[in-house]
C-alpha atoms as a PDB file:
ATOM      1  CA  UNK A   1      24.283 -29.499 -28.111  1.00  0.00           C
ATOM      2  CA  UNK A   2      26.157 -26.411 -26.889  1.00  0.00           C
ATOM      3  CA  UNK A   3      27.900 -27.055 -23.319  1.00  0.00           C
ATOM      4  CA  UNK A   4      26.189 -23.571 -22.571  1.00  0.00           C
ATOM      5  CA  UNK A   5      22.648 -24.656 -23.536  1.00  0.00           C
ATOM      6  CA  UNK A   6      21.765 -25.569 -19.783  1.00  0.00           C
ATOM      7  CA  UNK A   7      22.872 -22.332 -18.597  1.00  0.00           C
ATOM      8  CA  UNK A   8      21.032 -20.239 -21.083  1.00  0.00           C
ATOM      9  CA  UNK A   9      18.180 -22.752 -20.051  1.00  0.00           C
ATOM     10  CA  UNK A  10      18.100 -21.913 -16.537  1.00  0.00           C
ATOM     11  CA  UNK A  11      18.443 -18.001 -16.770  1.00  0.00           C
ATOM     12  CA  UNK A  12      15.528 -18.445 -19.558  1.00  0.00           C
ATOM     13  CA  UNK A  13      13.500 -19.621 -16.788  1.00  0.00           C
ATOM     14  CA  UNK A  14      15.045 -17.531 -14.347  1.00  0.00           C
ATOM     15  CA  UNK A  15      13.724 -14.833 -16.400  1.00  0.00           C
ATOM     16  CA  UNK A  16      10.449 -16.173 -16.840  1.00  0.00           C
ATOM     17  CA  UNK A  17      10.029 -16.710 -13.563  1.00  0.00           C
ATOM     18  CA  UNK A  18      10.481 -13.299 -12.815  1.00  0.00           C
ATOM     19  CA  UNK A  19       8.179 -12.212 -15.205  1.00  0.00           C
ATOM     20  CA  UNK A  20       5.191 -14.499 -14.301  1.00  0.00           C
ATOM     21  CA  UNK A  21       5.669 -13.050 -10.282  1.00  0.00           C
ATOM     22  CA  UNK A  22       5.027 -10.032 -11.861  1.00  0.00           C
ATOM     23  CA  UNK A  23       1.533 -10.798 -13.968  1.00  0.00           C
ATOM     24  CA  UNK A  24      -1.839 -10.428 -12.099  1.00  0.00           C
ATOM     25  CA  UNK A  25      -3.726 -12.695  -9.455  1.00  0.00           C
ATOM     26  CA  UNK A  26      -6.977 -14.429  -9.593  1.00  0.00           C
ATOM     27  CA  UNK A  27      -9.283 -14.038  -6.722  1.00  0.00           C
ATOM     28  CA  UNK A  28     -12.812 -16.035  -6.204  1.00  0.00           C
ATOM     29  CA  UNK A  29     -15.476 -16.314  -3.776  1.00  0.00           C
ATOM     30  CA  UNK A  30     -16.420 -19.441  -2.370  1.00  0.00           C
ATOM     31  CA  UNK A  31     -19.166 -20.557   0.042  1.00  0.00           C
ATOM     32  CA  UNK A  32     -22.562 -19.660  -1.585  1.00  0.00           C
ATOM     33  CA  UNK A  33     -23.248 -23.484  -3.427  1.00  0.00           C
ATOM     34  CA  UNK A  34     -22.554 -26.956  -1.764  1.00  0.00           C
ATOM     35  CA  UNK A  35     -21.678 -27.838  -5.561  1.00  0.00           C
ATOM     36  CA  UNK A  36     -18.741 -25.882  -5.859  1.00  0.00           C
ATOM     37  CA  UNK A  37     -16.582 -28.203  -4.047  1.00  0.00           C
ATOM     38  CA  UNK A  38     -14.491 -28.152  -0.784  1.00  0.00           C
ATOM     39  CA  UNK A  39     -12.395 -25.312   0.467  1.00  0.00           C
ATOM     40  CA  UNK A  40      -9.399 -27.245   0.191  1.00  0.00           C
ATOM     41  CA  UNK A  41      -9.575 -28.512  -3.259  1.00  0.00           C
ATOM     42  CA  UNK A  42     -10.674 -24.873  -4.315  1.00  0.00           C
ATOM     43  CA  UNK A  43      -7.223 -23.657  -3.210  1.00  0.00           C
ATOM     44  CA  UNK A  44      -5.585 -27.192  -4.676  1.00  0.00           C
ATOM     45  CA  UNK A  45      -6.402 -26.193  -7.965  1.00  0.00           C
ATOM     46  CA  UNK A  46      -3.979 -23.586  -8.430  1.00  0.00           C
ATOM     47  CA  UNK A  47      -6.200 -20.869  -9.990  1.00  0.00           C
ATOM     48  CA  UNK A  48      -6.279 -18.892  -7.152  1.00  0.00           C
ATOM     49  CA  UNK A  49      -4.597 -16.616  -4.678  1.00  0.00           C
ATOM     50  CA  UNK A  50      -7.264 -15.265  -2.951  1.00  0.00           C
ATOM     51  CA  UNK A  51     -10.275 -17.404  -1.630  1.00  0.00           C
ATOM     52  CA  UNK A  52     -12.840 -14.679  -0.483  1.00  0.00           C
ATOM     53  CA  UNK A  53     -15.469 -16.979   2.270  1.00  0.00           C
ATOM     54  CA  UNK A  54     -18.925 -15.518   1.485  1.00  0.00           C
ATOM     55  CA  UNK A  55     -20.465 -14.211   4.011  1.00  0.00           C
ATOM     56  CA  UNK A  56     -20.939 -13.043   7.071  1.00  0.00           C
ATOM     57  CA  UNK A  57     -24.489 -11.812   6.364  1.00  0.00           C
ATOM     58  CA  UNK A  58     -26.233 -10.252   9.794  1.00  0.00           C
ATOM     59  CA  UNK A  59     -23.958  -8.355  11.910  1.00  0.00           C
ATOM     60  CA  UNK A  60     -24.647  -4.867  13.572  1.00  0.00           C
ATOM     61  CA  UNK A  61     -27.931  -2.987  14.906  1.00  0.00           C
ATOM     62  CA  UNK A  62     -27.462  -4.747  18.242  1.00  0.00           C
ATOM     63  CA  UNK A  63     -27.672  -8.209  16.032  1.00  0.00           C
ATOM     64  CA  UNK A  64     -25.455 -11.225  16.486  1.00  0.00           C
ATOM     65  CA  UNK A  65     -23.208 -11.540  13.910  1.00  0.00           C
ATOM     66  CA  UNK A  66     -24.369 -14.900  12.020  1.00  0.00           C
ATOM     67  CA  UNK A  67     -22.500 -16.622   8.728  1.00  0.00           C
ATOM     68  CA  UNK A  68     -24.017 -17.948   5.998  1.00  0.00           C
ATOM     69  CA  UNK A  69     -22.404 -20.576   4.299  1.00  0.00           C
ATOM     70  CA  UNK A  70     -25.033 -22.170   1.950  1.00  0.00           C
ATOM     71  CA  UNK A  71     -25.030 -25.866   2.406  1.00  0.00           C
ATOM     72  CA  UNK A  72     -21.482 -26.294   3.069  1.00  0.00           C
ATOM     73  CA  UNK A  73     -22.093 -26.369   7.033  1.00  0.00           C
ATOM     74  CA  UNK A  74     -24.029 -25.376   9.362  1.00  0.00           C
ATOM     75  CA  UNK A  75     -22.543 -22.697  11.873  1.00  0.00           C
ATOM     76  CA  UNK A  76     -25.602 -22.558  14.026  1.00  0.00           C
ATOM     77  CA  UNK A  77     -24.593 -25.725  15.123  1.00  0.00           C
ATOM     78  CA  UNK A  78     -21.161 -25.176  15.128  1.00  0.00           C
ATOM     79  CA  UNK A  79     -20.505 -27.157  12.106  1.00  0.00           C
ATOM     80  CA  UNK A  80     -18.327 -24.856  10.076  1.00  0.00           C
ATOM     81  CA  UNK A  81     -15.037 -25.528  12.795  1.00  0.00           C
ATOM     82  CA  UNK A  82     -13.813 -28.779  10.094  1.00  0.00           C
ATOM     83  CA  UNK A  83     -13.063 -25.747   7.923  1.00  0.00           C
ATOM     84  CA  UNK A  84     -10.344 -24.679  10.169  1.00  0.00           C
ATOM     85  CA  UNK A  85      -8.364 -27.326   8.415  1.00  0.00           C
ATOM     86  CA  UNK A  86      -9.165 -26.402   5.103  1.00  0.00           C
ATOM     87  CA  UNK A  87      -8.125 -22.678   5.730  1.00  0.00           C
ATOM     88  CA  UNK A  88      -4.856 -23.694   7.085  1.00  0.00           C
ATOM     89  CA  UNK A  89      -4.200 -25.869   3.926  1.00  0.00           C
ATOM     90  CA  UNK A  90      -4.896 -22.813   1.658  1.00  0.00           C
ATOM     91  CA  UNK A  91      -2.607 -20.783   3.517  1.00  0.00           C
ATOM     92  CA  UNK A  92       0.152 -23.139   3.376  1.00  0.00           C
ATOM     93  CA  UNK A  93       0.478 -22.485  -0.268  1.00  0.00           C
ATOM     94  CA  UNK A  94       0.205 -19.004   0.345  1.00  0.00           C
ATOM     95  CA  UNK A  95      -3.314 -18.087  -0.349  1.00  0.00           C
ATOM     96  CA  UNK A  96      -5.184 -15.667   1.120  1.00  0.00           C
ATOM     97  CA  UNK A  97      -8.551 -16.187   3.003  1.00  0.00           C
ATOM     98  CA  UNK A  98     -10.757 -13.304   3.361  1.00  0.00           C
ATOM     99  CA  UNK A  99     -13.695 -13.320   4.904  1.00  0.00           C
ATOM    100  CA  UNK A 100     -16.515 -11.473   3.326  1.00  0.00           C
ATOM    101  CA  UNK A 101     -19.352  -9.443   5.133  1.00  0.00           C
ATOM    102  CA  UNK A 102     -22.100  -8.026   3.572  1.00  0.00           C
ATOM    103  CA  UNK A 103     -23.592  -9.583   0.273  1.00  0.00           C
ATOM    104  CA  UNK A 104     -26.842  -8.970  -2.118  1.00  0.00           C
ATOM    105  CA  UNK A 105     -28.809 -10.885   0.716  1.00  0.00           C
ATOM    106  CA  UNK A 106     -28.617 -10.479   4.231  1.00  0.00           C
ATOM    107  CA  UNK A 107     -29.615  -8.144   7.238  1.00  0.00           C
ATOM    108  CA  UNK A 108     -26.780  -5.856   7.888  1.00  0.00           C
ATOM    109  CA  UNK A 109     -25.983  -2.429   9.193  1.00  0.00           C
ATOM    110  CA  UNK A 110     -23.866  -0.128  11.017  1.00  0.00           C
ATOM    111  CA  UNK A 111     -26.197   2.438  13.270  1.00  0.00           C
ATOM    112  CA  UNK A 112     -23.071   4.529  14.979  1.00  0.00           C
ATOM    113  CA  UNK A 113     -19.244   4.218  15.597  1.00  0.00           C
ATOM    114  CA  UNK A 114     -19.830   2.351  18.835  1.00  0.00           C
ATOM    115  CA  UNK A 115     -21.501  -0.309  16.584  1.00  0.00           C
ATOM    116  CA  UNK A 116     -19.129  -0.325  13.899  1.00  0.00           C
ATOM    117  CA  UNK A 117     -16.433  -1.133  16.757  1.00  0.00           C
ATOM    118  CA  UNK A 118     -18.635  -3.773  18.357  1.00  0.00           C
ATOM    119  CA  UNK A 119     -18.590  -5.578  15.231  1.00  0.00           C
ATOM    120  CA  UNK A 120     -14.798  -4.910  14.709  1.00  0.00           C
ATOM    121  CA  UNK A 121     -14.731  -6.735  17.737  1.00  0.00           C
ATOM    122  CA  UNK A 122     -16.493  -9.401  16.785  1.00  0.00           C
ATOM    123  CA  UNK A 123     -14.782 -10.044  13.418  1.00  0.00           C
ATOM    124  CA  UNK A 124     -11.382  -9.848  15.794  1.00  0.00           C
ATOM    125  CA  UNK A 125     -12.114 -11.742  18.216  1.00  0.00           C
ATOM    126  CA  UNK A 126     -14.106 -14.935  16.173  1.00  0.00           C
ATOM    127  CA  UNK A 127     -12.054 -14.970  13.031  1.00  0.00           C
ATOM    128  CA  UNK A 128      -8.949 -13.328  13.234  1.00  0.00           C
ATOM    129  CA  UNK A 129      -6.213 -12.871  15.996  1.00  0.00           C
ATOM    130  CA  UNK A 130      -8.282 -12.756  18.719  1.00  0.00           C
ATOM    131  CA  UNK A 131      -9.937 -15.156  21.498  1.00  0.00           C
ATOM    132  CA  UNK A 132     -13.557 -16.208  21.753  1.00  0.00           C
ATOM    133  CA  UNK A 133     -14.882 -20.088  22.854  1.00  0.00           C
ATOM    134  CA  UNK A 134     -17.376 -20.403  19.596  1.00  0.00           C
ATOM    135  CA  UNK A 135     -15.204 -19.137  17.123  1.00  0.00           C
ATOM    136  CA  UNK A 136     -17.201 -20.478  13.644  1.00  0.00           C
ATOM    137  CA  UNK A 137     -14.057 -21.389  12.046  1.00  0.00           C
ATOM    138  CA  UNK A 138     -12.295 -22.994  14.421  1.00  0.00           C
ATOM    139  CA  UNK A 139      -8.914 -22.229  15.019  1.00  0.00           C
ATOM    140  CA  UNK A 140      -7.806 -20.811  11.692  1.00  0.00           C
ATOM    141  CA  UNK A 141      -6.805 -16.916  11.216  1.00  0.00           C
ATOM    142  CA  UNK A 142      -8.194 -15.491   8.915  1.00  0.00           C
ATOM    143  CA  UNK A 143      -6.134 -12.914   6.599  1.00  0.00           C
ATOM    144  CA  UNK A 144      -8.819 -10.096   6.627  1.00  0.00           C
ATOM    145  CA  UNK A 145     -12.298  -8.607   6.074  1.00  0.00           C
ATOM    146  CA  UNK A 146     -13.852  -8.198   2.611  1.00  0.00           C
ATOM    147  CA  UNK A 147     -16.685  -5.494   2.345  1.00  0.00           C
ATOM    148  CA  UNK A 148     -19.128  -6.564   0.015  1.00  0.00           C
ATOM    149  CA  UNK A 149     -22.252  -3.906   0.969  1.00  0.00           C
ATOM    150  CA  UNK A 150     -24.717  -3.306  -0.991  1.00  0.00           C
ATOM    151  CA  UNK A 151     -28.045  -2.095   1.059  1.00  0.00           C
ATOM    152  CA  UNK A 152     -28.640  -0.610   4.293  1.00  0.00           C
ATOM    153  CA  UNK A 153     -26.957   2.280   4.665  1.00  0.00           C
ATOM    154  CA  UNK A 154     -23.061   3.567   3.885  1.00  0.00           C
ATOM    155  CA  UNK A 155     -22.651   4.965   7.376  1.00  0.00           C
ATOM    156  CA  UNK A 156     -19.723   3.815   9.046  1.00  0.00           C
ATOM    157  CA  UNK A 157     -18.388   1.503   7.335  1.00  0.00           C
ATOM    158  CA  UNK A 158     -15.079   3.725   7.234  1.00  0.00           C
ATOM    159  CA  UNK A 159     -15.641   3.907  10.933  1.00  0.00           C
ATOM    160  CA  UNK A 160     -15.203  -0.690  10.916  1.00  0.00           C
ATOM    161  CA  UNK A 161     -12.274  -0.447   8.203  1.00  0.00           C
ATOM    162  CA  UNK A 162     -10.195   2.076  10.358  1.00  0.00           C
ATOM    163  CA  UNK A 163     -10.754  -0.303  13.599  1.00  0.00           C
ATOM    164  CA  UNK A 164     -10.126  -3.706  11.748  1.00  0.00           C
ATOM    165  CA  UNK A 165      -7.442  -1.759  10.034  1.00  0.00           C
ATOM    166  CA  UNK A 166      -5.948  -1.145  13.734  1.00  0.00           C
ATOM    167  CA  UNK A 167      -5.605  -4.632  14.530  1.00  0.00           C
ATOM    168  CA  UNK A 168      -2.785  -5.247  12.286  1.00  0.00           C
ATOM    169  CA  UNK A 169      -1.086  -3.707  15.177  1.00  0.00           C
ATOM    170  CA  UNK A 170      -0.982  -6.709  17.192  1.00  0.00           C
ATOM    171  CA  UNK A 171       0.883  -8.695  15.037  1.00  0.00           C
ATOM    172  CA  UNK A 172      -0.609 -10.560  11.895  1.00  0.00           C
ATOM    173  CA  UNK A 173      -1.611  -8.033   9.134  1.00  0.00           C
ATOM    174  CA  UNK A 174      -5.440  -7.472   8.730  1.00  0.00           C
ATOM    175  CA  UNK A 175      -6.377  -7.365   4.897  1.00  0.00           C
ATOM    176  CA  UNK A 176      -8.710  -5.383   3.533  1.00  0.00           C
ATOM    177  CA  UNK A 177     -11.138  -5.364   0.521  1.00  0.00           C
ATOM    178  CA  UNK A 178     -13.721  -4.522  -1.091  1.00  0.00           C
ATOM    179  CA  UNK A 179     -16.655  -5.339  -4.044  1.00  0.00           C
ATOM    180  CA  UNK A 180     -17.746  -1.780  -5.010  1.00  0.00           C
ATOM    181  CA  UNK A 181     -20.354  -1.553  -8.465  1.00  0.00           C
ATOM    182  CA  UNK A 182     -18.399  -0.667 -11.389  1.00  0.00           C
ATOM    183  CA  UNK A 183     -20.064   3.497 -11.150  1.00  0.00           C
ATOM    184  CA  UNK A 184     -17.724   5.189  -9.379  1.00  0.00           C
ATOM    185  CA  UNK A 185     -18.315   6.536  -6.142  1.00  0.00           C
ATOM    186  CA  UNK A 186     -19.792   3.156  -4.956  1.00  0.00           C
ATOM    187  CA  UNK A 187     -23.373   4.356  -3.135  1.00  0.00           C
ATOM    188  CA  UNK A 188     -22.259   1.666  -0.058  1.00  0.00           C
ATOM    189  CA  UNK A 189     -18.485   1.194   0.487  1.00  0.00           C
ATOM    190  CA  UNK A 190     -17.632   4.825  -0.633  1.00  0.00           C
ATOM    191  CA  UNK A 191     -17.077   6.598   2.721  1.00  0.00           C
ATOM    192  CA  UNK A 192     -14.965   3.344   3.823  1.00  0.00           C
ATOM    193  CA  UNK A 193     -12.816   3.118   0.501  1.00  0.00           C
ATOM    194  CA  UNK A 194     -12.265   7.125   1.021  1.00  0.00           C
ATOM    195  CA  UNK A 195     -10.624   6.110   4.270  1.00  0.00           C
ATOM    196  CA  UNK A 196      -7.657   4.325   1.912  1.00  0.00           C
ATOM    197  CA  UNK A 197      -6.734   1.671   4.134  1.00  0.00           C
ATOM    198  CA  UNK A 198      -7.956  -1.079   1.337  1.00  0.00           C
ATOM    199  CA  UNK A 199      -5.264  -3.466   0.038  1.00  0.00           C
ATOM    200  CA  UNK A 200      -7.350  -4.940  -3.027  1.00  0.00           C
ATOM    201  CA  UNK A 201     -10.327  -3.243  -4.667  1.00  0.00           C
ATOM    202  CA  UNK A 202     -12.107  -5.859  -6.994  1.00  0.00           C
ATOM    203  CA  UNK A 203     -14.493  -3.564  -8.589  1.00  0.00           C
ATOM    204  CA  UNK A 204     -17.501  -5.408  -9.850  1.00  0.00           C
ATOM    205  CA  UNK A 205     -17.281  -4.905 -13.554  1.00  0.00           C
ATOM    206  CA  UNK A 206     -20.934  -7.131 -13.929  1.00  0.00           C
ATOM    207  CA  UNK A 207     -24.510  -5.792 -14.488  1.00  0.00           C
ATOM    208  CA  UNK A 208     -23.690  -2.456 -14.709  1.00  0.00           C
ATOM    209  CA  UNK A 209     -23.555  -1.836 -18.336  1.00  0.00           C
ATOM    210  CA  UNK A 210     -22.610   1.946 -18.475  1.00  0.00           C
ATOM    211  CA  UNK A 211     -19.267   0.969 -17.246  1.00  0.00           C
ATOM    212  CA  UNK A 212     -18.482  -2.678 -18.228  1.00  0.00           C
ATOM    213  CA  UNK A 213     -17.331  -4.552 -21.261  1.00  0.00           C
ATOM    214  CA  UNK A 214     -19.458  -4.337 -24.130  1.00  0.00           C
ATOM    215  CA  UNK A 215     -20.048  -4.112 -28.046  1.00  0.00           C
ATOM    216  CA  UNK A 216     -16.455  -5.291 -27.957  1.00  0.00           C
ATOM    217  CA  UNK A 217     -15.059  -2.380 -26.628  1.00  0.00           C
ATOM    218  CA  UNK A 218     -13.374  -1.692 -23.627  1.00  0.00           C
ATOM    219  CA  UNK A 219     -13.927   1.526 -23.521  1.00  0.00           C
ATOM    220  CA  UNK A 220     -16.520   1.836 -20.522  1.00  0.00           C
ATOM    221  CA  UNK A 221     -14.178  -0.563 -18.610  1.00  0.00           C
ATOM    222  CA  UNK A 222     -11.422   1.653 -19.127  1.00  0.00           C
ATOM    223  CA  UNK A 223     -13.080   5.048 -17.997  1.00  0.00           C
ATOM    224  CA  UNK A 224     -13.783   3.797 -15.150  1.00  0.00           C
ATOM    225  CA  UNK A 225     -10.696   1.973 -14.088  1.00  0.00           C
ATOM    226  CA  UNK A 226      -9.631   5.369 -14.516  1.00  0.00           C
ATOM    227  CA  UNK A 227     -11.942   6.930 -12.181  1.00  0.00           C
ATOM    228  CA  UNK A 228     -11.592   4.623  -9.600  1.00  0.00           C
ATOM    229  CA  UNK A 229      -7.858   4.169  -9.362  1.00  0.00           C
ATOM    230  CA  UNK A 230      -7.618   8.197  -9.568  1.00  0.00           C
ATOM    231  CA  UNK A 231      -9.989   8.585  -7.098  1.00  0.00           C
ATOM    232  CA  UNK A 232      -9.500   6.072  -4.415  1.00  0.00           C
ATOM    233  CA  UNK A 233      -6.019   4.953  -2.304  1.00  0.00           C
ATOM    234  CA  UNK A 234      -5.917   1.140  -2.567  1.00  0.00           C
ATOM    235  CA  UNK A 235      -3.051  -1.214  -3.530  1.00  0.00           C
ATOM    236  CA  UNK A 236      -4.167  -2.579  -6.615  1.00  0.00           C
ATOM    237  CA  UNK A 237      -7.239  -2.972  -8.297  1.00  0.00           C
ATOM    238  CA  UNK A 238      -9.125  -6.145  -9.825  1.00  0.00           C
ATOM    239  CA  UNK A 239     -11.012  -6.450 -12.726  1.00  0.00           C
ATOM    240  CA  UNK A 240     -14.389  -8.368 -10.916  1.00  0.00           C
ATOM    241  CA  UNK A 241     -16.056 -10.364 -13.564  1.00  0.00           C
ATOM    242  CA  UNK A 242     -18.990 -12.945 -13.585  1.00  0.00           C
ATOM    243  CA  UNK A 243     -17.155 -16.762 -14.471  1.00  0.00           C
ATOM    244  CA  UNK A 244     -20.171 -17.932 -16.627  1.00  0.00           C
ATOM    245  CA  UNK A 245     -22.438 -16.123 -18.276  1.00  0.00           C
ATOM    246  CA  UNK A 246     -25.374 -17.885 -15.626  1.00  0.00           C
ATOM    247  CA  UNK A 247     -23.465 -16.143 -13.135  1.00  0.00           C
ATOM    248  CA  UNK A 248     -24.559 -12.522 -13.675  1.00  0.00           C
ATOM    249  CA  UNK A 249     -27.285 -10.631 -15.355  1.00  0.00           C
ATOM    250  CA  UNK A 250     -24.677  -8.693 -17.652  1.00  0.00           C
ATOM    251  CA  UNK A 251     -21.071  -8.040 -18.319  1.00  0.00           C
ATOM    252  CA  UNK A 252     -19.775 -11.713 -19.164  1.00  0.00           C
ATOM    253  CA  UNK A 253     -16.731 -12.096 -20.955  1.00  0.00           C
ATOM    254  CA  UNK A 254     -15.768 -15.211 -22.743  1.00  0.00           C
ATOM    255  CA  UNK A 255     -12.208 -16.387 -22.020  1.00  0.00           C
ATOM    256  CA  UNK A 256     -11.030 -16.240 -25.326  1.00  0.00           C
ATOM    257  CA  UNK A 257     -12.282 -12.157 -25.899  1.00  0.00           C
ATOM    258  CA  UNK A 258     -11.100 -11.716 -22.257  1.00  0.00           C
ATOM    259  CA  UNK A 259      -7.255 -12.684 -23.177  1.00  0.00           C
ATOM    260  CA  UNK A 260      -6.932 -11.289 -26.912  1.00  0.00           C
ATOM    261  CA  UNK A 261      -9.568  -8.027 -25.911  1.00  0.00           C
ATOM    262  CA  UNK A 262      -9.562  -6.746 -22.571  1.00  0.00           C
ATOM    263  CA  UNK A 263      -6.898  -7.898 -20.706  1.00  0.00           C
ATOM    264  CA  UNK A 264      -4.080  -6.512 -22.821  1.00  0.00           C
ATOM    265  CA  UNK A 265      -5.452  -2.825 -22.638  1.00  0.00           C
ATOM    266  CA  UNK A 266      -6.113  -3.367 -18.718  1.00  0.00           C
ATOM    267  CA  UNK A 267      -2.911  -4.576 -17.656  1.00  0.00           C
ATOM    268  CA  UNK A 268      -1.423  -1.640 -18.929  1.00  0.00           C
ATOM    269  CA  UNK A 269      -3.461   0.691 -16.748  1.00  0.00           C
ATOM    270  CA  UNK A 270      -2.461   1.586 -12.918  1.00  0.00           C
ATOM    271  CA  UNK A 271      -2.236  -0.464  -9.910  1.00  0.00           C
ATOM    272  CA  UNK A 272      -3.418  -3.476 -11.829  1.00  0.00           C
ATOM    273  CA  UNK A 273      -3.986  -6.302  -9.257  1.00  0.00           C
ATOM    274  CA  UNK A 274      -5.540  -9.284 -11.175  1.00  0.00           C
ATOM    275  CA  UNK A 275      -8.944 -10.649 -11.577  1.00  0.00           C
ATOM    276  CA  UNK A 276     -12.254 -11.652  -9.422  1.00  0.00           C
ATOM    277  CA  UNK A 277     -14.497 -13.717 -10.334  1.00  0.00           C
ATOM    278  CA  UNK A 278     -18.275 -14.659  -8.466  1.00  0.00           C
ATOM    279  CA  UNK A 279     -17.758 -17.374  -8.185  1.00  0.00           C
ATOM    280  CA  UNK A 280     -16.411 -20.760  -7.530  1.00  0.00           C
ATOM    281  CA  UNK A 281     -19.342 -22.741  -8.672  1.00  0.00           C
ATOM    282  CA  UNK A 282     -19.556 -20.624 -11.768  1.00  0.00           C
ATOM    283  CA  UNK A 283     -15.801 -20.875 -12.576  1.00  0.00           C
ATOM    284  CA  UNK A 284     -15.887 -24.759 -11.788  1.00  0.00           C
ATOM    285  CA  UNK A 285     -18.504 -25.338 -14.414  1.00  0.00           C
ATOM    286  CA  UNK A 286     -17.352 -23.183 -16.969  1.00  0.00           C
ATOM    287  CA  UNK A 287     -13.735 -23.523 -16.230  1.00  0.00           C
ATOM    288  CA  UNK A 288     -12.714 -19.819 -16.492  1.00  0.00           C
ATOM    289  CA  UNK A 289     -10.091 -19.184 -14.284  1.00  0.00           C
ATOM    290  CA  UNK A 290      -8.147 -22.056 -15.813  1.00  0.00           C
ATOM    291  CA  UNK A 291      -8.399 -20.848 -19.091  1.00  0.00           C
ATOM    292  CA  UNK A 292      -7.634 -17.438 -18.688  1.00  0.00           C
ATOM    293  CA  UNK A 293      -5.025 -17.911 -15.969  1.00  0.00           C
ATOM    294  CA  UNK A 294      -1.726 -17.735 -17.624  1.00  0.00           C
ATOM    295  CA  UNK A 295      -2.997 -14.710 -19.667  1.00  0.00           C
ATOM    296  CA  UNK A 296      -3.589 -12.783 -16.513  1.00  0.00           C
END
């Protein structure tokens, strides 16, 4: 063996290295089934750089902001506060924890600006940098707000981004994100996307079949990347994808199509971020995320 092979070894991987820190991320939601597993071991598994906590489902309208867990923990009794470890543990390894507001079910909505900064308060003051004695999730600091709206009304949720976006000001950067549908201009996080303060934009690319994967084709897919990373000032963009097919209606893309079809033609398009997927449960019993990560 050449006296030079280790050398050429180590700037092969050098150059590897380089290259894999610049492929896409994998983000997931977590929080909606018991049977998805803990927090902790989510972020163990290596799939994932963003753990989305799903959600904070009743806030605004004079209501008290209440999270919704599943049957992870109860926060009515104050249950949820063990998480604070798990959080911290996800973080360590650089992975970051979003919390999500909104969802398909819940009873949210912003009635005026003054509301919208009430519950910027809120958020601040229970789960990010701020102070409060019954903060849900313990001690842990959160690394920003996902918007995940879909009912009520779209009113002023660009009023909320611009004063969670404010707080980054004090120190530790607030994150923000969003879920829109697929159609561009979402119908509920429009008016805050417009606002561009978003980070990540993991556009839901599921049960909305004008505009995802089908027949395949990425055609749709691709329009509407387009559209939306024309039209909107964000970071980078994710491709938001269902991780069975039991996990969505529509729009599920087996691993194997998703790496030789789609992925090729969308990592060649702008401000490509990675991927989302709804959600951990799905992913851990169809093991998506592990099969398509090194292709992302």
């Amino acid at each position: 063996m050449s006296s030079r092979a280790p050398w050429l070894s180590l700037a092969a991987l050098a150059s590897l290295m380089f290259f894999s820190s610049q492929a896409g991320n994998i983000a997931v939601y977590w929080g909606q089934n018991e049977n998805e597993g803990t927090l902790a071991d989510t972020c163990a598994s290596g799939n994932y750089a963003f753990v989305i906590l799903a959600f904070l489902c009743t806030f605004g309208n004079g209501q008290k902001p209440q999270l919704n867990l599943a049957g992870h923990c109860d926060p009515f009794s104050n249950g949820c506060t063990g998480l604070s470890s798990d959080i911290h543990s996800c973080q360590a390894k650089g992975i970051k924890v979003l919390l999500s507001i909104g969802g398909a079910a819940g009873s949210y909505i912003l009635t005026s600006q003054d509301d919208a900064r009430q519950v910027s308060t809120f958020i601040w003051n229970n789960y990010l940098g701020g102070h409060s004695s019954s903060r849900p999730l313990g001690d842990a600091v959160l690394d920003g707000v996902d918007f995940d709206i879909e009912g009520g009304s779209p009113d002023h949720y660009d009023d909320l981004a611009r004063y969670l976006s404010a707080y980054s000001s004090r120190g530790k950067k607030v994150h923000l994100s969003a879920a829109p549908q697929c159609p561009y201009p979402d119908a509920w996080a429009g008016k805050a996307l417009d606002t561009g303060l978003f980070d990540y934009v993991w556009v839901q690319y599921y049960n909305n079949p004008p505009c995802q994967y089908s027949g395949g084709k990425p055609t749709n897919l691709e329009d509407a990347w387009k559209q939306w990373t024309s039209g909107i000032q964000a970071k980078v963009f994710f491709l938001g994808l269902p991780a069975s097919s039991h996990a969505a209606g529509s729009g599920f893309i087996p691993s194997r199509e998703l790496t030789s079809t789609v992925l090729p033609v969308v990592k060649g398009l702008s401000k490509y971020g990675g991927v989302m997927l709804w959600s951990r449960y799905y992913d851990v019993e169809s093991g998506y995320s592990k099969a398509i990560h090194s292709s992302v």
